[in-house]
N, C-alpha and C. Protein backbone atom coordinates (compact mmCIF):
# COMPACT_ATOMS: atom_id res chain seq x y z
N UNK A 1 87.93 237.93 16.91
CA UNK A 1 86.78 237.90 16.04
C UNK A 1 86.81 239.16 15.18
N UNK A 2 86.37 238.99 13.84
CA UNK A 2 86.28 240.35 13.05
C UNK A 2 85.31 241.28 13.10
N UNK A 3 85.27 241.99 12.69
CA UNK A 3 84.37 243.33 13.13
C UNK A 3 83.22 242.77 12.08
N UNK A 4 83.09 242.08 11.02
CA UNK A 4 82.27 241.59 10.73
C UNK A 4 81.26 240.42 11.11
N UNK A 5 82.64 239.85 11.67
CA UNK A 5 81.44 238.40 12.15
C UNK A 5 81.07 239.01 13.38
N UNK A 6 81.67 240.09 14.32
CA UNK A 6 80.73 240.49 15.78
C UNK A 6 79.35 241.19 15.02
N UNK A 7 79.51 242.11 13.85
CA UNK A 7 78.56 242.79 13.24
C UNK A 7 77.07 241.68 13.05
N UNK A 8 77.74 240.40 12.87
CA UNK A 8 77.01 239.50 11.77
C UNK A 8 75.91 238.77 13.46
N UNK A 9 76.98 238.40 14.43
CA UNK A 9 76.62 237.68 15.14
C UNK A 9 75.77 238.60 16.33
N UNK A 10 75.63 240.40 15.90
CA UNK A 10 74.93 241.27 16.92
C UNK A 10 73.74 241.01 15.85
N UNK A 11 73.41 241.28 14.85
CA UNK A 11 72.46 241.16 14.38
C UNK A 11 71.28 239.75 14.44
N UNK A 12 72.44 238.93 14.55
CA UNK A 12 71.88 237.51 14.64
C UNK A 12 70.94 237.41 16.24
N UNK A 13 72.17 237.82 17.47
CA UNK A 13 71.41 237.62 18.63
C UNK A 13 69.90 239.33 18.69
N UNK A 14 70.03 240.16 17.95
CA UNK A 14 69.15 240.60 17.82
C UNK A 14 67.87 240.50 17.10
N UNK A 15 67.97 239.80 16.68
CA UNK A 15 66.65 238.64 15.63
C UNK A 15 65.89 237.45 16.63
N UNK A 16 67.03 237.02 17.18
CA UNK A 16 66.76 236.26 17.88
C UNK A 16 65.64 236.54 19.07
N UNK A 17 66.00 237.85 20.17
CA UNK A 17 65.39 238.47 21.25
C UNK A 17 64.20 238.70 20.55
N UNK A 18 64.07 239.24 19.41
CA UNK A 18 62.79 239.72 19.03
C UNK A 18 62.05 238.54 18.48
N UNK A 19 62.07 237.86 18.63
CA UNK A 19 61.39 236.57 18.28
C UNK A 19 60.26 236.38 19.85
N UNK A 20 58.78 236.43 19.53
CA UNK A 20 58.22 236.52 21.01
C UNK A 20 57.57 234.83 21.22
N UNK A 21 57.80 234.28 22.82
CA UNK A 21 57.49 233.44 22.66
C UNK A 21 56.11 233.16 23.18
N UNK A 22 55.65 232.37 22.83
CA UNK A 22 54.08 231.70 23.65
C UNK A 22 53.77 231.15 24.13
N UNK A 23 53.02 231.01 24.98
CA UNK A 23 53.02 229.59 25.80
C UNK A 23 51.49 229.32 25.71
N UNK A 24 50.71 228.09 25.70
CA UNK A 24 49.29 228.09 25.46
C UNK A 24 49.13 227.16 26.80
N UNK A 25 48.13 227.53 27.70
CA UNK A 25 47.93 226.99 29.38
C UNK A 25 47.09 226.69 29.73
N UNK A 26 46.08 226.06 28.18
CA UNK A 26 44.33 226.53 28.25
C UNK A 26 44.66 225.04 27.61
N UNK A 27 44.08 223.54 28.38
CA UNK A 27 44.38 222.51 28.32
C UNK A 27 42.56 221.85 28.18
N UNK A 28 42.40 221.62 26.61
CA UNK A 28 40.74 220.80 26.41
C UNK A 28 40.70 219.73 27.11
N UNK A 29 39.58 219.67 27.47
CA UNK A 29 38.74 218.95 28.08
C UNK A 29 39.26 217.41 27.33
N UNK A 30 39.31 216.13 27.77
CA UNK A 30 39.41 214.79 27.08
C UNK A 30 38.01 214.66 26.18
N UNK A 31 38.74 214.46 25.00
CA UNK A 31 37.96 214.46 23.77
C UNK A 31 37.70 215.73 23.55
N UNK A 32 37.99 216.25 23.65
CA UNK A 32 37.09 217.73 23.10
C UNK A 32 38.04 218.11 21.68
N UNK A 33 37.42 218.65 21.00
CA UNK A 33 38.03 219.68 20.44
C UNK A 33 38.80 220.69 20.15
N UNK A 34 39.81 221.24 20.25
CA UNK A 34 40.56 222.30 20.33
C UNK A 34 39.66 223.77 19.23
N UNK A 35 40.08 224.84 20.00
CA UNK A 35 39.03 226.01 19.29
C UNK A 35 40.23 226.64 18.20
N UNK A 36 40.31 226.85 16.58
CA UNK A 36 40.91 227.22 16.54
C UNK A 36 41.59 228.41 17.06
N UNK A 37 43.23 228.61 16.89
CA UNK A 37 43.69 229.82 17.35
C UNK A 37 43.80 231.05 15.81
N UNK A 38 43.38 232.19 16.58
CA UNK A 38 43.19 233.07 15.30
C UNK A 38 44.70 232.84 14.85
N UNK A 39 45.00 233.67 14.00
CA UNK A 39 46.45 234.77 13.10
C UNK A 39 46.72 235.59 14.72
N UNK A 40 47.90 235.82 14.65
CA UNK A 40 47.91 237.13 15.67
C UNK A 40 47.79 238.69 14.62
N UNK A 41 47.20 239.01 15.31
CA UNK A 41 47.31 240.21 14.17
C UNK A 41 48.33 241.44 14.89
N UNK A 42 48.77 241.80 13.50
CA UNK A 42 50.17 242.94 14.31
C UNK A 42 50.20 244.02 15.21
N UNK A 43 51.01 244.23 15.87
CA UNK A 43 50.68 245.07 16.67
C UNK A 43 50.88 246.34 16.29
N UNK A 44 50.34 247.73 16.36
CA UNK A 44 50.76 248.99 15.58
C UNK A 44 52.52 249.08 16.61
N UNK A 45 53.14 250.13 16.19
CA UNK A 45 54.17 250.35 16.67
C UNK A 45 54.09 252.05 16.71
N UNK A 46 54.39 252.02 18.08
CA UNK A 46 54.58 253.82 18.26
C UNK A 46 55.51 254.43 17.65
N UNK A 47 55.56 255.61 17.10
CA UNK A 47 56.56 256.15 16.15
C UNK A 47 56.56 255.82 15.05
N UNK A 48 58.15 256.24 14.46
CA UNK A 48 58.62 256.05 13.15
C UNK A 48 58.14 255.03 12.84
N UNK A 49 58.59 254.86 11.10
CA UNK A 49 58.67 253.24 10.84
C UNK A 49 59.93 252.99 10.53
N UNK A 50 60.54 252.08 11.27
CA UNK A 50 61.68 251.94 11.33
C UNK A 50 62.23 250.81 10.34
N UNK A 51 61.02 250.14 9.69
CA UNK A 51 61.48 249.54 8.20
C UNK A 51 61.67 248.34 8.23
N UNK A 52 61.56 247.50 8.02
CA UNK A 52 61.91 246.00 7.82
C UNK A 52 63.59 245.76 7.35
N UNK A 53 64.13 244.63 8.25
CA UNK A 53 64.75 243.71 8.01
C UNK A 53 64.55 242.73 7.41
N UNK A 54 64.80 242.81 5.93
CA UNK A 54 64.75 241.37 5.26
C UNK A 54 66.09 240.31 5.33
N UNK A 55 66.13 239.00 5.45
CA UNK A 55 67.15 238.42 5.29
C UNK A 55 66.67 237.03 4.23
N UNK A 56 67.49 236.33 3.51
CA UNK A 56 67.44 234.92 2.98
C UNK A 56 68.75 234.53 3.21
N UNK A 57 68.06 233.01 3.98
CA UNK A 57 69.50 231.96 4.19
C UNK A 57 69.20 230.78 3.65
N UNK A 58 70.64 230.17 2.91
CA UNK A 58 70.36 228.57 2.85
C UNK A 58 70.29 227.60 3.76
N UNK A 59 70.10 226.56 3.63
CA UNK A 59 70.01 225.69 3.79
C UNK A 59 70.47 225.03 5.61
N UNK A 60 70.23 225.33 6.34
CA UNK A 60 71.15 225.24 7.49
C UNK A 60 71.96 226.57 7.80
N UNK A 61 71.19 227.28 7.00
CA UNK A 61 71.68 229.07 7.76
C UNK A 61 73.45 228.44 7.00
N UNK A 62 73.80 227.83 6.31
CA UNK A 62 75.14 227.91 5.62
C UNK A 62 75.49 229.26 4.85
N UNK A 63 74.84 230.15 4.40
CA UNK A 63 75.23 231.58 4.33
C UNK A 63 73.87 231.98 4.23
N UNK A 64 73.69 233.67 4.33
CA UNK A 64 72.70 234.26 4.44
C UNK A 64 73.28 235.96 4.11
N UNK A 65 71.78 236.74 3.80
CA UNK A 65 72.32 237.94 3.34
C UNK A 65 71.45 238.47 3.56
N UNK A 66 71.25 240.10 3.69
CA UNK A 66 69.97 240.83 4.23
C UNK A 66 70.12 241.95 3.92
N UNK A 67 69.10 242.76 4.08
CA UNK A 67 68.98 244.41 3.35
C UNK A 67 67.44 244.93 4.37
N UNK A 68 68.00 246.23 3.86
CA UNK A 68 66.97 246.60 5.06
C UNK A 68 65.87 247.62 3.99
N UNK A 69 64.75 247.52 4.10
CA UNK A 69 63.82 248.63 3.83
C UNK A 69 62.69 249.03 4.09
N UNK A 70 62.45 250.40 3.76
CA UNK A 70 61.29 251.44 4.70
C UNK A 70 60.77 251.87 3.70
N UNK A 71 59.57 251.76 3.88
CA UNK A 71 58.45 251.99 2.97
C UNK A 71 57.64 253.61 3.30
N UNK A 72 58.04 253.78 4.38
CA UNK A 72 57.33 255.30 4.71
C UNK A 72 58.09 255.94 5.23
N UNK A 73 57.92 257.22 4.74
CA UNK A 73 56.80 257.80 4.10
C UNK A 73 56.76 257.84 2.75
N UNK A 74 58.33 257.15 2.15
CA UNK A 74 58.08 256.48 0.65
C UNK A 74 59.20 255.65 0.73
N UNK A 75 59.42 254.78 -0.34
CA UNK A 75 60.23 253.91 -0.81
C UNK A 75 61.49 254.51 -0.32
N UNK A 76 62.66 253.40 0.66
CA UNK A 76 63.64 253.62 0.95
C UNK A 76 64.71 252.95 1.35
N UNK A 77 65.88 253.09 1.33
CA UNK A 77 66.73 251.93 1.98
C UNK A 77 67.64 251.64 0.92
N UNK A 78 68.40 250.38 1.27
CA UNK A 78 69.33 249.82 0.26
C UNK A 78 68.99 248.58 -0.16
N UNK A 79 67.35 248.47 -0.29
CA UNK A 79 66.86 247.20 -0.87
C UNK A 79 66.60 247.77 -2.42
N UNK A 80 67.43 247.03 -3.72
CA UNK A 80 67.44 247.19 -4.86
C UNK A 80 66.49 247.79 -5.48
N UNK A 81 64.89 247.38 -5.23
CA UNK A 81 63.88 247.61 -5.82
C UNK A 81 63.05 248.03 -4.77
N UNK A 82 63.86 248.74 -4.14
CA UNK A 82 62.36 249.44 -2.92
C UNK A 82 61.01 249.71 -2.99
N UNK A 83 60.75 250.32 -4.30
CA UNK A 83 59.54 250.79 -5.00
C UNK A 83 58.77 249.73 -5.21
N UNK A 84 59.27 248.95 -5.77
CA UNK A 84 58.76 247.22 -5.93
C UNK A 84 57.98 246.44 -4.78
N UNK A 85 59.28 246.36 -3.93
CA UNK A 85 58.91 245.63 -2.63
C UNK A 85 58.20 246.19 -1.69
N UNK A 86 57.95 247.53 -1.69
CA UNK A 86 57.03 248.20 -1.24
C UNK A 86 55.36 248.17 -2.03
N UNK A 87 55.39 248.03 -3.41
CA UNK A 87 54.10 247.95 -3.64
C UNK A 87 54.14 246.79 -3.41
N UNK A 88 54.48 245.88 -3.36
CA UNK A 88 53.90 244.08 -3.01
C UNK A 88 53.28 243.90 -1.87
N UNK A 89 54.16 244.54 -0.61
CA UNK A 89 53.68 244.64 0.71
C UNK A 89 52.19 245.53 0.67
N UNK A 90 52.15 246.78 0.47
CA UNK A 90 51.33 247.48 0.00
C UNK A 90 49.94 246.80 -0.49
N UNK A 91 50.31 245.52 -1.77
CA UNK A 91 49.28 245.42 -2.38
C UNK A 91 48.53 243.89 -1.55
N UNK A 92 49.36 243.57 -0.48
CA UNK A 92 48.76 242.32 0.65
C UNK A 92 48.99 242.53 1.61
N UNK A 93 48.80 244.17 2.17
CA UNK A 93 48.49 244.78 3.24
C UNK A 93 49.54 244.49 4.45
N UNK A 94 50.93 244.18 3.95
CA UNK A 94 51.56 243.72 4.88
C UNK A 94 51.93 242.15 5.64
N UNK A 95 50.48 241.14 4.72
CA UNK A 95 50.20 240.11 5.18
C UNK A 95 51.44 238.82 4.05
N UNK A 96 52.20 239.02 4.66
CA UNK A 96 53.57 238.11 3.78
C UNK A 96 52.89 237.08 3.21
N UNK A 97 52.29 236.52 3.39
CA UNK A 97 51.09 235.06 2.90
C UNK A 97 50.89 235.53 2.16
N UNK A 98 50.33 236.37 1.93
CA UNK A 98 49.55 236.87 0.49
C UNK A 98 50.10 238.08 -0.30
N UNK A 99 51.46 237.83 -0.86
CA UNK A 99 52.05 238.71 -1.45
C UNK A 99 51.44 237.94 -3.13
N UNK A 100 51.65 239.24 -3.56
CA UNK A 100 51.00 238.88 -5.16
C UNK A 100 51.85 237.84 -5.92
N UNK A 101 53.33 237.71 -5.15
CA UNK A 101 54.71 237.20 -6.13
C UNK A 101 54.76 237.29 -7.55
N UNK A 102 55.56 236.45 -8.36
CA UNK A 102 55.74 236.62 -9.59
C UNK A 102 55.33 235.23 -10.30
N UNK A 103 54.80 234.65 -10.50
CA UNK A 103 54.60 233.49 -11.52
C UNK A 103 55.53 232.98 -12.47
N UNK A 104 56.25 232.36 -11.94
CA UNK A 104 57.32 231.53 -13.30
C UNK A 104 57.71 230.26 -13.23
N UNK A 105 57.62 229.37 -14.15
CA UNK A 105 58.10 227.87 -13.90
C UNK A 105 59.36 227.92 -13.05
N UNK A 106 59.64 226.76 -12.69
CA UNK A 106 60.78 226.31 -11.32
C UNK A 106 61.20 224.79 -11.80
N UNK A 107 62.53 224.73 -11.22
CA UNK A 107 62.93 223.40 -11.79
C UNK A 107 62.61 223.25 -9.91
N UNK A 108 62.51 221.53 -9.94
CA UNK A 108 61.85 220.89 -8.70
C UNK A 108 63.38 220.80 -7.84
N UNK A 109 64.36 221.19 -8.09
CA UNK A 109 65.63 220.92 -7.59
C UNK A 109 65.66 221.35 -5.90
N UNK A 110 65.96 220.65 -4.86
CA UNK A 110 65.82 221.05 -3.71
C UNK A 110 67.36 221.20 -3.00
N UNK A 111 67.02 222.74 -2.55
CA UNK A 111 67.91 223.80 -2.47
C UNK A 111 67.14 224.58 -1.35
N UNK A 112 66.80 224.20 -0.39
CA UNK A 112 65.90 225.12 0.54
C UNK A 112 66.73 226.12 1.13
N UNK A 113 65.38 227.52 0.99
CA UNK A 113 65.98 228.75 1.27
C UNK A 113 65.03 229.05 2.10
N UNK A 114 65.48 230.25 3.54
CA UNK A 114 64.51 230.69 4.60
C UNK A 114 64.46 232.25 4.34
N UNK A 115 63.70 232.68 4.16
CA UNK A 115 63.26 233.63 3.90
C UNK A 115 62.31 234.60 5.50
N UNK A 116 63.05 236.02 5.90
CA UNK A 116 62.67 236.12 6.85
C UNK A 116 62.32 237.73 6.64
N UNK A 117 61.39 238.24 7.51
CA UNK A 117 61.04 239.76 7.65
C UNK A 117 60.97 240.00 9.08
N UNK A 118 61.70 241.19 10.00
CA UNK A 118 61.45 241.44 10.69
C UNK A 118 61.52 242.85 11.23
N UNK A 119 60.26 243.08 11.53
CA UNK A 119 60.50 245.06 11.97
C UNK A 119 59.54 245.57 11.73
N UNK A 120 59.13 246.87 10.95
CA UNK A 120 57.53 247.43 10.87
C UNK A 120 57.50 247.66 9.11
N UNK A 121 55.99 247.68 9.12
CA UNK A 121 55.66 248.19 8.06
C UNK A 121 54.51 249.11 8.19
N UNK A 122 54.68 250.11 8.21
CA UNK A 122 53.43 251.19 8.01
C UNK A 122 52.76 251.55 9.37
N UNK A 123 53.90 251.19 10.60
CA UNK A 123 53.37 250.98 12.00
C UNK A 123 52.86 249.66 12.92
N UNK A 124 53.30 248.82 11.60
CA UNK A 124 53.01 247.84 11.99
C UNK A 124 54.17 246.12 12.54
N UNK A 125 53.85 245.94 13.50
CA UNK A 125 55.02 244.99 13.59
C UNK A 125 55.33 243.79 13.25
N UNK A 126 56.06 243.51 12.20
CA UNK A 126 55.91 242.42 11.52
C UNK A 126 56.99 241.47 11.64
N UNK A 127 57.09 239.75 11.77
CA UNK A 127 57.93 238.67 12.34
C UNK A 127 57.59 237.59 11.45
N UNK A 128 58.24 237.55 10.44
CA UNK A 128 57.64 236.25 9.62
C UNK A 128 58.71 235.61 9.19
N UNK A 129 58.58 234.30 8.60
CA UNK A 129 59.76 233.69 8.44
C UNK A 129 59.26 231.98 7.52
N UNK A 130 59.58 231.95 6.19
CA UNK A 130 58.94 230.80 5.90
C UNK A 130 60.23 230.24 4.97
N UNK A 131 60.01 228.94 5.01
CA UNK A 131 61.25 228.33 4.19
C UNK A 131 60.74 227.48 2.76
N UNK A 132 61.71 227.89 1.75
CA UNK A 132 60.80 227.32 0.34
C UNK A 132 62.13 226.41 -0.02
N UNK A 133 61.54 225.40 -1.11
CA UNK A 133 62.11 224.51 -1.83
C UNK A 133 63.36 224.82 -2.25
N UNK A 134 63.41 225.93 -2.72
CA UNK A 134 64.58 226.55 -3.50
C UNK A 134 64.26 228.13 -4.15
N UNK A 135 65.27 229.12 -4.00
CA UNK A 135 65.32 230.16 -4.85
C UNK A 135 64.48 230.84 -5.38
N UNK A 136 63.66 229.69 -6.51
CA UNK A 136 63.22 229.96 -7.75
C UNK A 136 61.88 230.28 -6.82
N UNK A 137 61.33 229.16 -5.91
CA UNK A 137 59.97 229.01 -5.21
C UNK A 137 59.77 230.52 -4.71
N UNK A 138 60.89 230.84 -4.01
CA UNK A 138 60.52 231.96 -3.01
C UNK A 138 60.44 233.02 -4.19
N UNK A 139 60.70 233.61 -4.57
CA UNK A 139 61.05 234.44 -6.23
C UNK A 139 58.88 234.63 -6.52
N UNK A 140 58.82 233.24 -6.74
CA UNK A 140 57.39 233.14 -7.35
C UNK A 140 56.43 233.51 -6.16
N UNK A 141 56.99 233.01 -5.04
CA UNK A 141 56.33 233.06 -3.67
C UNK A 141 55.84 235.08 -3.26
N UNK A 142 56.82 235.92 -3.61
CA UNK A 142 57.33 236.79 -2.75
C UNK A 142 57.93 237.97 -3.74
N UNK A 143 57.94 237.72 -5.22
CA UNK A 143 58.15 238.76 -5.95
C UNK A 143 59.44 239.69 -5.46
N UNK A 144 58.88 240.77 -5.84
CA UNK A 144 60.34 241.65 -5.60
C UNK A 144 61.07 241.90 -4.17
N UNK A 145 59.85 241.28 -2.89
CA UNK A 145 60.55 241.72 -1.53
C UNK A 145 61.88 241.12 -1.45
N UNK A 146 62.25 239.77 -1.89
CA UNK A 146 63.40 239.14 -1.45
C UNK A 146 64.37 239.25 -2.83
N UNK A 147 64.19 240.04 -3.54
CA UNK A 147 65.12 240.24 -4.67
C UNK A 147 66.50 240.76 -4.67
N UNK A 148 67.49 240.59 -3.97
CA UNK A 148 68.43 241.36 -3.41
C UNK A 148 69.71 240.85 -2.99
């Protein structure tokens, strides 16, 4: 195996472990209702900030690519537009849902891309992971974080 694909495939089973799982054991009553379940909200993280892992893959994980960046105690890393992707996070508090993105028409062409964050931001521990139509979607979705 090459020193790349062990590189590729340590990172992979390390994404993986950090993925936490849940189990729900709290079984309603017949007929009842279910209560919604909140957001989890993040957990702070002791120490540094050790920065986010961004990655985007196509379609069946058929290739994928990733960059890493740290936002504190300022813009950093080898993500292109650090400054960028740091005020986006910044300006939706970390909450990937509600990144400001960029607004631009999209051709409807389906090309699905997964788009993933994992690690801290500002002390905070963040695990997200959403999959869009194509390219263009996530771009409009997500602005400068996945630009790279």
């Amino acid at each position: 195996m090459s020193l790349r694909a062990t590189a590729a495939a340590a990172v992979l089973l390390a994404l993986a472990a950090a993925v936490p799982v849940h189990a729900d054991t709290h079984d309603p009553a017949p007929g009842a209702t279910p209560a919604p379940v909140p957001a989890p909200v993040p957990a702070p993280v002791p120490g540094g900030d050790g920065g986010l892992f961004l990655t985007v893959s196509g379609g069946d994980e058929s290739w994928i690519r990733g960059v890493r960046l740290r936002c504190s105690p300022r813009p950093s890393g080898p993500h292109p537009d650090a400054e960028g992707a740091c005020a986006a996070l910044d300006t939706a508090r970390g909450n990937l849902d509600r990144l400001p993105g960029d607004q631009h028409p999209c051709t409807k062409r389906f090309d699905p891309v997964t788009a993933r964050a994992v690690g801290e931001w500002r002390g905070l521990r963040l695990d997200w992971r959403r999959t869009y139509p194509n390219a263009c979607v996530l771009d409009t979705a997500a602005g400068p974080l996945f630009r790279f």
